[in-house]
N, C-alpha and C. Protein backbone atom coordinates (compact mmCIF):
# COMPACT_ATOMS: atom_id res chain seq x y z
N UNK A 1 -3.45 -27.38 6.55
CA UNK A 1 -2.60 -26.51 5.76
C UNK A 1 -1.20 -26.53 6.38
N UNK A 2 -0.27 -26.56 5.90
CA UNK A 2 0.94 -26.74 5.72
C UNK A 2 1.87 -24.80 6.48
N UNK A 3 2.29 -25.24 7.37
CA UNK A 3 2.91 -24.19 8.42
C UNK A 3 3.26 -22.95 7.15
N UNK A 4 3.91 -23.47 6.05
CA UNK A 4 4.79 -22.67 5.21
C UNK A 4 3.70 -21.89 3.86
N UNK A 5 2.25 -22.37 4.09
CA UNK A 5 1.32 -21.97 3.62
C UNK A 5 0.39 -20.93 4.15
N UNK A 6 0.82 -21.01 5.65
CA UNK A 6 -0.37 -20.08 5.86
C UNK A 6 -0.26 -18.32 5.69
N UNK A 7 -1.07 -17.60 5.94
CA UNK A 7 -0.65 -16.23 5.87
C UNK A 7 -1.13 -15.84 7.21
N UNK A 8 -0.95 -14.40 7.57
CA UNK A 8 -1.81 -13.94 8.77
C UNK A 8 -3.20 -14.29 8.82
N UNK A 9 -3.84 -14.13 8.20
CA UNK A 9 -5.54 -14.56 8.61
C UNK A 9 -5.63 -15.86 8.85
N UNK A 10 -4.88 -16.68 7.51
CA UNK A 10 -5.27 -18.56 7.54
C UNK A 10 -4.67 -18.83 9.29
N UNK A 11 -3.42 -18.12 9.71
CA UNK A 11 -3.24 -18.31 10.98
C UNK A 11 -4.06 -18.12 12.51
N UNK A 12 -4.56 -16.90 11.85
CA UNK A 12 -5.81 -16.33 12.84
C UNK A 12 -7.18 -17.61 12.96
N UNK A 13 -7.70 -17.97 11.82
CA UNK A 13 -8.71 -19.12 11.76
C UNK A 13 -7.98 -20.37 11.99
N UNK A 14 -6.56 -20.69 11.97
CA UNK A 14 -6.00 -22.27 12.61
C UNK A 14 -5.90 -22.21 14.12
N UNK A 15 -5.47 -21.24 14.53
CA UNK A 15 -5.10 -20.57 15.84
C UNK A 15 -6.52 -21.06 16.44
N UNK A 16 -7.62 -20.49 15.95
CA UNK A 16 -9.11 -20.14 16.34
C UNK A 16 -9.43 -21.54 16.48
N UNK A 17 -9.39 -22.13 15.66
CA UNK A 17 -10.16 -23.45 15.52
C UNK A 17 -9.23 -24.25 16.29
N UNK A 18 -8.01 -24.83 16.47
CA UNK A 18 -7.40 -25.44 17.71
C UNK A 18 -7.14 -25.00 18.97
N UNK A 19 -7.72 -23.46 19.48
CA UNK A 19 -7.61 -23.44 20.00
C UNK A 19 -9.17 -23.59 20.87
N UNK A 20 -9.95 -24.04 20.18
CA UNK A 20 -11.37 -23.79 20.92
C UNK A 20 -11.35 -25.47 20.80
N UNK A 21 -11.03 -26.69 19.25
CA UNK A 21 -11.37 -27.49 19.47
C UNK A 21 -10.51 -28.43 20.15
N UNK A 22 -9.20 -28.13 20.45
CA UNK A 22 -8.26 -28.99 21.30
C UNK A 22 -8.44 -28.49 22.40
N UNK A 23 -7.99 -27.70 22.65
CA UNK A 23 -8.21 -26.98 24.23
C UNK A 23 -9.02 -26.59 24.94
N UNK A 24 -10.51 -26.15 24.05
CA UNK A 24 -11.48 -25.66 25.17
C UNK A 24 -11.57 -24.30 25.50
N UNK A 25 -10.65 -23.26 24.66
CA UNK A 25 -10.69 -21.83 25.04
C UNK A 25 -11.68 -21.03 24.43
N UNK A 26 -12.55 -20.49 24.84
CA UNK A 26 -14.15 -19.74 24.14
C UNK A 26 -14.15 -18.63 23.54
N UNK A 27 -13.25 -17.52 24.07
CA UNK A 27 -12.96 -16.56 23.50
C UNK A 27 -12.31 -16.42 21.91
N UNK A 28 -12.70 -16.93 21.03
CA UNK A 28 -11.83 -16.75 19.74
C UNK A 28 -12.14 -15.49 18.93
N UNK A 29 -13.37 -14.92 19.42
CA UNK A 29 -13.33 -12.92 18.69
C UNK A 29 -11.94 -12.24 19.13
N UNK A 30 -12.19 -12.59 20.73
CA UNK A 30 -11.25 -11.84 21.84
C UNK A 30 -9.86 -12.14 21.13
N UNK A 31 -9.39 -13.35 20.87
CA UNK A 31 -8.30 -13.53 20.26
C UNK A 31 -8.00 -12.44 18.52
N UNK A 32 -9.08 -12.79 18.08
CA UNK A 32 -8.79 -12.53 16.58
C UNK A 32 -8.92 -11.07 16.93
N UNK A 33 -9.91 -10.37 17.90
CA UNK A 33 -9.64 -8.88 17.62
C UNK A 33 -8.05 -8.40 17.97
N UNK A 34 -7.57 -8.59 19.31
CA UNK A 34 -6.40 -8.31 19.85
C UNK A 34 -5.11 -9.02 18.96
N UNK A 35 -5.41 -10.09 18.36
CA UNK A 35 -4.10 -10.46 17.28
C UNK A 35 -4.16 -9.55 16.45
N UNK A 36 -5.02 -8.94 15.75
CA UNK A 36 -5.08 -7.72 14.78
C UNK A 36 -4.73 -6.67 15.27
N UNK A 37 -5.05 -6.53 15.98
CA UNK A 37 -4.87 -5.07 17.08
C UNK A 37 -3.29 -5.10 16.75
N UNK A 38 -2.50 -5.90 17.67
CA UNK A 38 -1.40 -6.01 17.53
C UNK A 38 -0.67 -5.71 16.21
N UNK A 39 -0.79 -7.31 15.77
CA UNK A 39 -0.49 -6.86 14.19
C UNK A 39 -0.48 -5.41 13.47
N UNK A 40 -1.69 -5.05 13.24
CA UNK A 40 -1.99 -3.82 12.62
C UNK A 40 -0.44 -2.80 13.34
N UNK A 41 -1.01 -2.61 14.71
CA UNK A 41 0.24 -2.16 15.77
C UNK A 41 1.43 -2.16 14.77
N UNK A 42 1.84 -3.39 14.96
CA UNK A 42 3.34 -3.42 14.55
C UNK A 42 3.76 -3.47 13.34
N UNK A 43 2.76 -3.58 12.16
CA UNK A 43 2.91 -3.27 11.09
C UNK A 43 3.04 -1.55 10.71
N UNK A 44 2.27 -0.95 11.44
CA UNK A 44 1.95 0.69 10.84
C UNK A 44 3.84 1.14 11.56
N UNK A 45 3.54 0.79 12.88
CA UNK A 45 5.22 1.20 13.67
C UNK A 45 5.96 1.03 12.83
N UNK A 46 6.28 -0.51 12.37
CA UNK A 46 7.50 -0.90 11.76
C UNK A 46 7.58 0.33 10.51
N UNK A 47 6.62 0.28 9.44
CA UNK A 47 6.76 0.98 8.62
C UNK A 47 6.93 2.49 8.90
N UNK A 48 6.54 3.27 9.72
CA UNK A 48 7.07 4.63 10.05
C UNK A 48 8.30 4.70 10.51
N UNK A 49 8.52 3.79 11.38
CA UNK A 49 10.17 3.46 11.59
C UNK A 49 11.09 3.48 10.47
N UNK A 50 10.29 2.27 9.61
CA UNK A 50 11.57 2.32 8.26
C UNK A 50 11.29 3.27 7.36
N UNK A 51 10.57 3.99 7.35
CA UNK A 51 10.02 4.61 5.97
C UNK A 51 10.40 6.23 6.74
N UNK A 52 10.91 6.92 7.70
CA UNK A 52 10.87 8.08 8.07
C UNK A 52 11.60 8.54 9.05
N UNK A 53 11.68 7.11 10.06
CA UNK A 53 12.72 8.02 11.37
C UNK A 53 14.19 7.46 11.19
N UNK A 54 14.10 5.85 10.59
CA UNK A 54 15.75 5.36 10.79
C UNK A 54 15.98 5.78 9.19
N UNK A 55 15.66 6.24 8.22
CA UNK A 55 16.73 7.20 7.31
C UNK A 55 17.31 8.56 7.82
N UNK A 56 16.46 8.88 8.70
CA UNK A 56 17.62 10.30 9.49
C UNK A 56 18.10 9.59 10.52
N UNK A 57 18.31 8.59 10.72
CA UNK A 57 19.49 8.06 12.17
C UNK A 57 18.32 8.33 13.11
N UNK A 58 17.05 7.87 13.44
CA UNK A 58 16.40 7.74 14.72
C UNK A 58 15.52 6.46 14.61
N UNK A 59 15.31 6.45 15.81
CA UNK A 59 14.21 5.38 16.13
C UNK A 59 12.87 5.45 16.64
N UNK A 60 11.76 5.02 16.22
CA UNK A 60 10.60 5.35 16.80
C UNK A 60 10.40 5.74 18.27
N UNK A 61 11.21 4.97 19.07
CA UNK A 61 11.51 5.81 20.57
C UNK A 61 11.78 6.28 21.04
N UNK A 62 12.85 6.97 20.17
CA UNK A 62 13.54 8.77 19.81
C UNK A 62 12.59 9.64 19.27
N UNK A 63 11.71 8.97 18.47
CA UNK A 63 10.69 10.43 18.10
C UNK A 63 9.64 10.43 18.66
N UNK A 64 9.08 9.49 19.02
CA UNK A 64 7.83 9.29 20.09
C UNK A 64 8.92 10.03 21.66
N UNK A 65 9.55 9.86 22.04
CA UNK A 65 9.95 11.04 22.99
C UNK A 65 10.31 12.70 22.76
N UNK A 66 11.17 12.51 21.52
CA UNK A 66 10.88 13.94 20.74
C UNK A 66 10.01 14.26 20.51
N UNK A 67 9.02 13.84 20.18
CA UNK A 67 7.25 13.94 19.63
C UNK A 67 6.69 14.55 21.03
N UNK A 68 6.58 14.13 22.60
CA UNK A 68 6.00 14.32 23.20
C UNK A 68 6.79 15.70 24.02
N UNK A 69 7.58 15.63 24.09
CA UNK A 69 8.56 16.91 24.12
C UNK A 69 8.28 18.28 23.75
N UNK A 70 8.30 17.60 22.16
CA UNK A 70 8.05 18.64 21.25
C UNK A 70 6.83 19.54 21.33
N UNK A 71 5.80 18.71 22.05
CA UNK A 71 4.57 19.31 21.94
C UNK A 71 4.09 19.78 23.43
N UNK A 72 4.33 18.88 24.44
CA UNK A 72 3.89 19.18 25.97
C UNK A 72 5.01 19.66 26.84
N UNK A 73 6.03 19.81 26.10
CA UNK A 73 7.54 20.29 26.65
C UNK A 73 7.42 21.60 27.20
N UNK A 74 8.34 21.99 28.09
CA UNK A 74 9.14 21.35 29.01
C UNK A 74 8.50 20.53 29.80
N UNK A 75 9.02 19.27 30.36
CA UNK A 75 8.01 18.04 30.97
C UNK A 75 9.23 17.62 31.68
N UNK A 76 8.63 17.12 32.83
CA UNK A 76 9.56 16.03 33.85
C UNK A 76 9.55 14.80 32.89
N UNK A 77 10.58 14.09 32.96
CA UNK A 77 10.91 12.86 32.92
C UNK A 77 10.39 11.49 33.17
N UNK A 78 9.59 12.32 34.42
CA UNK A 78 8.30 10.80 34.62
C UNK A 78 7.21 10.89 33.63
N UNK A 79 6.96 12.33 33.80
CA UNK A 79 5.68 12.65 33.11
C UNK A 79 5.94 12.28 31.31
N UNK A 80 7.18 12.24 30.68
CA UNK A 80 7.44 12.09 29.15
C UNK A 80 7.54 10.74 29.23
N UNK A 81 8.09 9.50 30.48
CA UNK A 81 7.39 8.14 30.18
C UNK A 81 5.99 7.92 30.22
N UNK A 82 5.36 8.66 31.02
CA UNK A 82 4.12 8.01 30.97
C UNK A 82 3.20 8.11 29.38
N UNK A 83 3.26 9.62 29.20
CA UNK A 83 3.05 9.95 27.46
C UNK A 83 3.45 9.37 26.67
N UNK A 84 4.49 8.81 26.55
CA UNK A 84 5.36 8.01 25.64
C UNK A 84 5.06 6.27 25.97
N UNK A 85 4.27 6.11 27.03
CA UNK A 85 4.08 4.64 27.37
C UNK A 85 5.34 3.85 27.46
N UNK A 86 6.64 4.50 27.69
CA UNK A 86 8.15 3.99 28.01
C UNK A 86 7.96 3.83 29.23
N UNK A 87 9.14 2.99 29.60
CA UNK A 87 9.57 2.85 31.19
C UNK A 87 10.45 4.19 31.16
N UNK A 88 10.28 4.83 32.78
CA UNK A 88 11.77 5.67 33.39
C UNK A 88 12.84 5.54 32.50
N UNK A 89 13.16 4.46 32.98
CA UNK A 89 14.65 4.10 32.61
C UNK A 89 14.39 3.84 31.15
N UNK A 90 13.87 3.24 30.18
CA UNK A 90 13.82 3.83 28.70
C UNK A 90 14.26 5.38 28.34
N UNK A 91 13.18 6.17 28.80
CA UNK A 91 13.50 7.52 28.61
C UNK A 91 14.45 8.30 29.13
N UNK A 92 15.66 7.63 30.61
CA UNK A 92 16.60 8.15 30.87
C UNK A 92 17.50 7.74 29.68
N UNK A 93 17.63 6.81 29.59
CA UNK A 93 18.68 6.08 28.25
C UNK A 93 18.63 7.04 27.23
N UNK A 94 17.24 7.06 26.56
CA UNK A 94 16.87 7.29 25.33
C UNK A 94 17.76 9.34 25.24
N UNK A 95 17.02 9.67 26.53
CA UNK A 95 17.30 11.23 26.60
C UNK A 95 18.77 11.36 26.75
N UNK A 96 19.79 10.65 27.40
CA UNK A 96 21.25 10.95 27.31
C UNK A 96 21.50 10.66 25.54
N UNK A 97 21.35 10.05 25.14
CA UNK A 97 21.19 9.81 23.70
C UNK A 97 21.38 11.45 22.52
N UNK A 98 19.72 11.83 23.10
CA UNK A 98 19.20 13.12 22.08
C UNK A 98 19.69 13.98 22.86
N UNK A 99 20.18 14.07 24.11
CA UNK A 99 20.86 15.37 24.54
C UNK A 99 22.30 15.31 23.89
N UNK A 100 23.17 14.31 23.62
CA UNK A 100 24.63 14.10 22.93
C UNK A 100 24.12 14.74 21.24
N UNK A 101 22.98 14.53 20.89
CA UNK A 101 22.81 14.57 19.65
C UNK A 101 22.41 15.68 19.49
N UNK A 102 22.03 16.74 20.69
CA UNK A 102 22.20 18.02 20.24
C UNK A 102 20.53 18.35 20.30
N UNK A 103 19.42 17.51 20.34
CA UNK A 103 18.16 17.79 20.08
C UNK A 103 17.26 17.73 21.34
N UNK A 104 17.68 17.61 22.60
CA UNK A 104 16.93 17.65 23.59
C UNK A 104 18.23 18.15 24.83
N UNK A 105 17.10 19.13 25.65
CA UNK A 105 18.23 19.75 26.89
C UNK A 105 17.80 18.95 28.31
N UNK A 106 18.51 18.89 29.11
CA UNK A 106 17.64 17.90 30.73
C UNK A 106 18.79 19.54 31.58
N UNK A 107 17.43 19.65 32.45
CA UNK A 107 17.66 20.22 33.45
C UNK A 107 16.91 20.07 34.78
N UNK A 108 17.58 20.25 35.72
CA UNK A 108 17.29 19.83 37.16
C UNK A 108 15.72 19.86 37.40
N UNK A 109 14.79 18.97 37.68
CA UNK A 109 13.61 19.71 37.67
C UNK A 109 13.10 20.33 39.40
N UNK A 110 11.92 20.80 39.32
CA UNK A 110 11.68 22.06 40.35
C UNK A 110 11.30 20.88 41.17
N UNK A 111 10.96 19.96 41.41
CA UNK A 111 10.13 19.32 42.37
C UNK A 111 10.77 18.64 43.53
N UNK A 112 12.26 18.14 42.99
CA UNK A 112 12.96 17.57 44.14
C UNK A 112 14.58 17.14 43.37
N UNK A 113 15.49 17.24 44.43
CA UNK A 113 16.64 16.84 43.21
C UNK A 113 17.15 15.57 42.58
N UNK A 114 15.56 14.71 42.15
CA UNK A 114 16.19 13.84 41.73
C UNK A 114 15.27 13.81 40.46
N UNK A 115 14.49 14.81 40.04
CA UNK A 115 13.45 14.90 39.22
C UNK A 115 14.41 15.80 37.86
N UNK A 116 14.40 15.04 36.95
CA UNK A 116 14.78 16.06 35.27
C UNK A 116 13.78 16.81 34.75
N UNK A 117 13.60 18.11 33.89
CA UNK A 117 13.42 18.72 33.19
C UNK A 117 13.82 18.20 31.45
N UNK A 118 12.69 17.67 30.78
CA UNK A 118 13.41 17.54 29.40
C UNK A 118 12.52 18.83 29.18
N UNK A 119 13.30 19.40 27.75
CA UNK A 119 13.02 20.23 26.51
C UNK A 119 13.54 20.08 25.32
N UNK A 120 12.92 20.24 24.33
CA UNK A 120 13.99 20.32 22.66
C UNK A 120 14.53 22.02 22.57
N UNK A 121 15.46 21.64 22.22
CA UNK A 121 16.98 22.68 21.84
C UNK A 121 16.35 22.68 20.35
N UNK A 122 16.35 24.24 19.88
CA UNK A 122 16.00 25.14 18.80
C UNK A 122 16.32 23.99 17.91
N UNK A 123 17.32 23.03 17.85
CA UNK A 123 17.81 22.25 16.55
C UNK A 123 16.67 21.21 16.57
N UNK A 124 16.26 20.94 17.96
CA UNK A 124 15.58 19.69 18.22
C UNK A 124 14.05 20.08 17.70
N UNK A 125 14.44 21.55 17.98
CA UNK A 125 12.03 21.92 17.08
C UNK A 125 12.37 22.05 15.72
N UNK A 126 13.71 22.10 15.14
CA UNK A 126 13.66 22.19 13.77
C UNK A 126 13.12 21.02 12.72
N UNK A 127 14.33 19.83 13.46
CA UNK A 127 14.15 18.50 13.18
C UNK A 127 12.55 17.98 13.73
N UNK A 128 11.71 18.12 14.31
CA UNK A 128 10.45 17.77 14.67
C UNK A 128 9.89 18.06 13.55
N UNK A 129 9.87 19.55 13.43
CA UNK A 129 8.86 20.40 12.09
C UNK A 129 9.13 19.52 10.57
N UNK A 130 10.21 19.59 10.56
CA UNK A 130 10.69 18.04 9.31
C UNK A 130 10.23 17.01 9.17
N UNK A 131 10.56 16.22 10.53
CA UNK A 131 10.31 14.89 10.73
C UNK A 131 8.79 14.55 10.57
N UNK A 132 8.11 15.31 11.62
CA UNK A 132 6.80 15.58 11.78
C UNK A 132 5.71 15.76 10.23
N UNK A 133 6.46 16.55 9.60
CA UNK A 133 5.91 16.19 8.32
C UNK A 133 6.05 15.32 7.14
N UNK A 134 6.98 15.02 6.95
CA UNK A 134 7.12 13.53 7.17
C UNK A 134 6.21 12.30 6.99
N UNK A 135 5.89 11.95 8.74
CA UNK A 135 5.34 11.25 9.20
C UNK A 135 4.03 11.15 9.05
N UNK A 136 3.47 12.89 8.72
CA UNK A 136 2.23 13.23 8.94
C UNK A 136 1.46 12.94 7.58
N UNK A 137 2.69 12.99 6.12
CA UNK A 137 2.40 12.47 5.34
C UNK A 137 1.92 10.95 5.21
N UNK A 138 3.10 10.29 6.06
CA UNK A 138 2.67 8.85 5.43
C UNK A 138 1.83 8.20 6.36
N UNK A 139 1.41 8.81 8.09
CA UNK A 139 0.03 8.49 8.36
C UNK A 139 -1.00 8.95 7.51
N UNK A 140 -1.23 9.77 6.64
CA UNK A 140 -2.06 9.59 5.89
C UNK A 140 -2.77 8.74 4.55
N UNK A 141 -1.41 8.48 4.13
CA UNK A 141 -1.30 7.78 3.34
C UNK A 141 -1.69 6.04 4.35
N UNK A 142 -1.86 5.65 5.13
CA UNK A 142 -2.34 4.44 5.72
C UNK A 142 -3.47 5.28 5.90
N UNK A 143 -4.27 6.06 6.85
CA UNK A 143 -5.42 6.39 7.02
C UNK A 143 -6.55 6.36 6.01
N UNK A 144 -6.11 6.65 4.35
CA UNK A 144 -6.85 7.42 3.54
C UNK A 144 -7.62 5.78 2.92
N UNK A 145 -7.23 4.70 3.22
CA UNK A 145 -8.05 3.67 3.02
C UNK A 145 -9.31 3.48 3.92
N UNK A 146 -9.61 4.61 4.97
CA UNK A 146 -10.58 4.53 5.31
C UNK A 146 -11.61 6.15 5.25
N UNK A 147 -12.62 6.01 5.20
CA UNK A 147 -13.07 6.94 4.90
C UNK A 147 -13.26 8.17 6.76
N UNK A 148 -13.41 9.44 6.49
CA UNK A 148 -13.28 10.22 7.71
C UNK A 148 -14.49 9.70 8.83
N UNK A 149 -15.41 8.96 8.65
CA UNK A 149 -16.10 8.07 9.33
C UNK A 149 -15.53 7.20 10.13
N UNK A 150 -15.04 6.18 8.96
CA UNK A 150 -14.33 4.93 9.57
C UNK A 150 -12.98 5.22 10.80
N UNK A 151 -12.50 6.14 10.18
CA UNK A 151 -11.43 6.62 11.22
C UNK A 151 -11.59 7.12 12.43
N UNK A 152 -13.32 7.98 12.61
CA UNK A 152 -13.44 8.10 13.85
C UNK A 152 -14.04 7.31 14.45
N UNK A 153 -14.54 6.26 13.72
CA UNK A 153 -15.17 4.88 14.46
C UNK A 153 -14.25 3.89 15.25
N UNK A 154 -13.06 4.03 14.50
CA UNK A 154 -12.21 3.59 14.84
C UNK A 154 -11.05 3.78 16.27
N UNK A 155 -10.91 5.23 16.28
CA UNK A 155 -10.93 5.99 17.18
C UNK A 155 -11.62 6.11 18.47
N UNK A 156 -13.40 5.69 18.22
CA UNK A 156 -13.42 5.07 19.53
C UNK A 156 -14.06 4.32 19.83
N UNK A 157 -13.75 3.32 19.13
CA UNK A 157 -13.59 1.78 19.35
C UNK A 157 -12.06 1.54 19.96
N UNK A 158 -11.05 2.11 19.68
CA UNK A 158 -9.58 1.89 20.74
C UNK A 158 -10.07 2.81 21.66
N UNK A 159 -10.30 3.69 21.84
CA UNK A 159 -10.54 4.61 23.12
C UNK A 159 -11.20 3.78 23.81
N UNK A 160 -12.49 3.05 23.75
CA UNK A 160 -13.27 2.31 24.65
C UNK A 160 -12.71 1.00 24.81
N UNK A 161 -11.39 0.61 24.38
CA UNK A 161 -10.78 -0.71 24.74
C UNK A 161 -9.81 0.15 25.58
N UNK A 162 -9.09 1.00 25.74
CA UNK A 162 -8.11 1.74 26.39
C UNK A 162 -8.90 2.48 27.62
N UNK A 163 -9.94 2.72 27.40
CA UNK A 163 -10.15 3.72 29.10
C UNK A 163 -11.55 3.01 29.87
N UNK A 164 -11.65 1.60 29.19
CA UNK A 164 -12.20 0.48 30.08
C UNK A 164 -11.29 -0.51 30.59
N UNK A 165 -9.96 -0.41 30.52
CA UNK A 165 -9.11 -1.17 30.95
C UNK A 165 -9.33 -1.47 32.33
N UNK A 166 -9.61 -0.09 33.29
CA UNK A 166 -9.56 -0.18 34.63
C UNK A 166 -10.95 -1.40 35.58
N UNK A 167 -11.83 -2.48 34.73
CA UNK A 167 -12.60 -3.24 34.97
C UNK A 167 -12.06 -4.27 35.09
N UNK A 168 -10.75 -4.66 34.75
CA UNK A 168 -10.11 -5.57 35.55
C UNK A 168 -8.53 -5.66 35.42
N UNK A 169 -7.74 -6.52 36.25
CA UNK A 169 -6.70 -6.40 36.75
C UNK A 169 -5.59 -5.91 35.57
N UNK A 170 -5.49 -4.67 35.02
CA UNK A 170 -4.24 -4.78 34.45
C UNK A 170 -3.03 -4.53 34.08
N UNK A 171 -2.05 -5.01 34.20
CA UNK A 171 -0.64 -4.50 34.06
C UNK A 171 -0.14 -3.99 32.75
N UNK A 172 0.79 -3.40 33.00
CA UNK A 172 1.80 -2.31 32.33
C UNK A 172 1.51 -0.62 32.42
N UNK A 173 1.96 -0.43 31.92
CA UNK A 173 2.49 1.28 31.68
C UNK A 173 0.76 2.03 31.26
N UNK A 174 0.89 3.49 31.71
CA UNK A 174 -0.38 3.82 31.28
C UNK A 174 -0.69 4.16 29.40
């Protein structure tokens, strides 16, 4: 099949099949689950991104930090990367950002003086309660193709790929 023919799946089964019969690699579930994984990933993101946060001027990494704020706030700065699965320095960037914009406050935090305090500023829980619904709409609207079963099957089936991670070596963010 012809590069300009294929779609995501025909790619997933060309992928599969040269990569087991040229190369020798055994794992091709392992592949096809985690290419979906992904995919799926960056398909649902992209679309909440375009469909909800960048028509009010934000970005999914502005509201996924507003998001975690909003709810476990007031929080140190380390503690809103780790929730947010950002680096530090993402969420220092990101937070000089929403503090100019009026929707998040940083103050000194208690632990040592090099530790921040984020919180959302009254404007910043307004815009959440908005946004938040929103969002909450059109995750549903992706969810509702599966039935309240499937969704918690689903649920932990990623939970048991996410908190068996620690069985072997792996990097990045928690």
């Amino acid at each position: 099949m012809a590069a300009d023919e294929l779609d995501f799946w025909s790619f997933v089964e060309l992928a599969n099949h040269r990569l087991a019969s040229e190369y020798g690699f055994r794992h091709q579930l392992a592949t096809e689950v985690l290419l979906t994984l992904n995919r799926a990933s960056n398909i649902v993101t992209y679309d909440l991104e375009a469909a909800v946060h960048r028509p009010r001027g934000r970005s999914w990494s502005g509201f996924r930090l507003l998001f975690v704020t909003w709810l476990a706030g007031p929080l140190e700065a380390k503690k809103a990367a780790e929730l947010t699965g950002m680096s530090r320095a993402a969420v220092s960037n990101l937070a000089k950002t929403l503090v100019a914009d009026g929707l998040l406050d940083r103050a000194p935090g208690e632990r040592d003086g090099r530790s921040v305090l984020l919180s959302l500023t009254e404007r910043g829980r307004q815009e959440m309660i908005e946004v938040f619904r929103a969002q909450n709409e059109r995750e549903h609207e992706w969810t509702s193709v599966l039935t309240e079963t499937e969704q918690r099957i689903l649920i932990m089936l990623l939970d048991k790929l996410i908190t068996n991670r620690d069985q072997f070596d792996i990097r990045g963010r928690n």
